[in-house]
C-alpha atoms as a PDB file:
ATOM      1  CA  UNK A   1       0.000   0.000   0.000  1.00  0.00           C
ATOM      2  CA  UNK A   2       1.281   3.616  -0.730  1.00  0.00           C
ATOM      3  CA  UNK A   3       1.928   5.866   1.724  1.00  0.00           C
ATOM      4  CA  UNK A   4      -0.356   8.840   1.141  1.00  0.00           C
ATOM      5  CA  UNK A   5       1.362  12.466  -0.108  1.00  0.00           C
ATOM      6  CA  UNK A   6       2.189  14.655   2.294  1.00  0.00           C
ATOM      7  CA  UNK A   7      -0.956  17.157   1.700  1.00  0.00           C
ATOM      8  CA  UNK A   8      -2.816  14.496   3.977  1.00  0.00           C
ATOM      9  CA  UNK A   9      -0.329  14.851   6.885  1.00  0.00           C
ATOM     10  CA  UNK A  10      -0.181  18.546   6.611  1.00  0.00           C
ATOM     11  CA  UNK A  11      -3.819  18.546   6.859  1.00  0.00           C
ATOM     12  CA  UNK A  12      -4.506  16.312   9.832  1.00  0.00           C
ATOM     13  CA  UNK A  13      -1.789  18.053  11.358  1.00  0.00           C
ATOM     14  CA  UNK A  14      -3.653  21.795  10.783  1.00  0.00           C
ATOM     15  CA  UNK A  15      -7.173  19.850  11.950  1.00  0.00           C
ATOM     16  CA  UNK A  16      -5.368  18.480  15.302  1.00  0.00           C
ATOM     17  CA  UNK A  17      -3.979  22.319  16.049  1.00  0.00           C
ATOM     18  CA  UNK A  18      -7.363  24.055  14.944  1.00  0.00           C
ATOM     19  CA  UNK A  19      -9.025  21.816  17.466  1.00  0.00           C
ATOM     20  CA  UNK A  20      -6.769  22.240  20.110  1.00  0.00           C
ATOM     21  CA  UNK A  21      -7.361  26.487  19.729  1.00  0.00           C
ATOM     22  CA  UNK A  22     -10.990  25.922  19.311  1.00  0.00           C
ATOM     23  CA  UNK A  23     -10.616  24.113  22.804  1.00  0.00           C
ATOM     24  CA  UNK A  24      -8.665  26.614  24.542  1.00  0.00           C
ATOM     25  CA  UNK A  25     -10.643  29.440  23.702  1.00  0.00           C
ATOM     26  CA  UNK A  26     -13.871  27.784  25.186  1.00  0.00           C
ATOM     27  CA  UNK A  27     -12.320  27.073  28.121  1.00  0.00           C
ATOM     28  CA  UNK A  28     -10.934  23.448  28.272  1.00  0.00           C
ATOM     29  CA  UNK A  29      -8.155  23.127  30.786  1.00  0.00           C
ATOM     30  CA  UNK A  30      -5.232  22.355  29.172  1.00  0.00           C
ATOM     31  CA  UNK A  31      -4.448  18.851  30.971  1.00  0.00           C
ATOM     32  CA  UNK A  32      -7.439  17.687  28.822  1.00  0.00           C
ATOM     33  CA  UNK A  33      -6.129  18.307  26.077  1.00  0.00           C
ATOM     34  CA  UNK A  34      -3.388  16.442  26.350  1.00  0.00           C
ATOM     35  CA  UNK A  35      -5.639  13.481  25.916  1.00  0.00           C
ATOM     36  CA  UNK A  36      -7.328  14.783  23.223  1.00  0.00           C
ATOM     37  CA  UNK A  37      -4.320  15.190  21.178  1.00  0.00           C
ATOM     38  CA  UNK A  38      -2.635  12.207  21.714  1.00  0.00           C
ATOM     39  CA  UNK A  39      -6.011  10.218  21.160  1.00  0.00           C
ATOM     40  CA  UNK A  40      -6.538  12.272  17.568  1.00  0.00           C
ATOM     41  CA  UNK A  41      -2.584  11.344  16.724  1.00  0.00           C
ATOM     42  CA  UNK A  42      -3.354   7.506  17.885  1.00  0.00           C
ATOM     43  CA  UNK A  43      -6.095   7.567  15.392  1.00  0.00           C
ATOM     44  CA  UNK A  44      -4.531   8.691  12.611  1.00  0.00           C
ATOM     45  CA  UNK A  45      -1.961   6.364  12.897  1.00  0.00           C
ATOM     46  CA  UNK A  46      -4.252   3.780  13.108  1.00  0.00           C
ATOM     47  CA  UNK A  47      -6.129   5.303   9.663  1.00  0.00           C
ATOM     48  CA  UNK A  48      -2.808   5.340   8.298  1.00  0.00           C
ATOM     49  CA  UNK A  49      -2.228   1.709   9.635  1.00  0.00           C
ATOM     50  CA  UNK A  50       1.753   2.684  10.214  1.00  0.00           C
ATOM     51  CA  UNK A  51       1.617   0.489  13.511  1.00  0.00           C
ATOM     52  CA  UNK A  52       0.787  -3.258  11.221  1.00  0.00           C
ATOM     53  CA  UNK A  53       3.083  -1.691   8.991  1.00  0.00           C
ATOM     54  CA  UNK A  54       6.114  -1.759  10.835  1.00  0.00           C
ATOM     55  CA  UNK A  55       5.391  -4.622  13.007  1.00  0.00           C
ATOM     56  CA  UNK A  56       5.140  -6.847   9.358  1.00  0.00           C
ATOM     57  CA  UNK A  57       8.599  -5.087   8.248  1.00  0.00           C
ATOM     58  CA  UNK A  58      10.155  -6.296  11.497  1.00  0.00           C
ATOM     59  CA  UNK A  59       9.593  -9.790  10.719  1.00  0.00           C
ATOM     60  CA  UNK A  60      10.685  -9.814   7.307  1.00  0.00           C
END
């Protein structure tokens, strides 16, 4: 499977920070969103399915 270009990392990367703004300006204390970054970053990788990736390259 290809990796996709880097236009789709760029962007997920500009949705994680917008949401993390968007979440400080309402008020969210800032511990939280520790969680909610590192939650969006676990799912991309899983979208991206880098962790079966590597785990297959490993054994080869």
């Amino acid at each position: 499977m290809q990796r996709p270009k880097r236009v789709t990392d760029l962007l997920a990367f500009v949705a994680v920070l917008a949401t993390v703004i968007v979440l400080l300006l309402i008020g969210v204390a800032p511990e939280s969103l520790a969680i909610v970054v590192v939650a969006m970053g676990g799912l991309y990788g899983a979208w991206l399915g880098t962790g079966h990736r590597q785990g297959r390259d490993e054994e080869q």
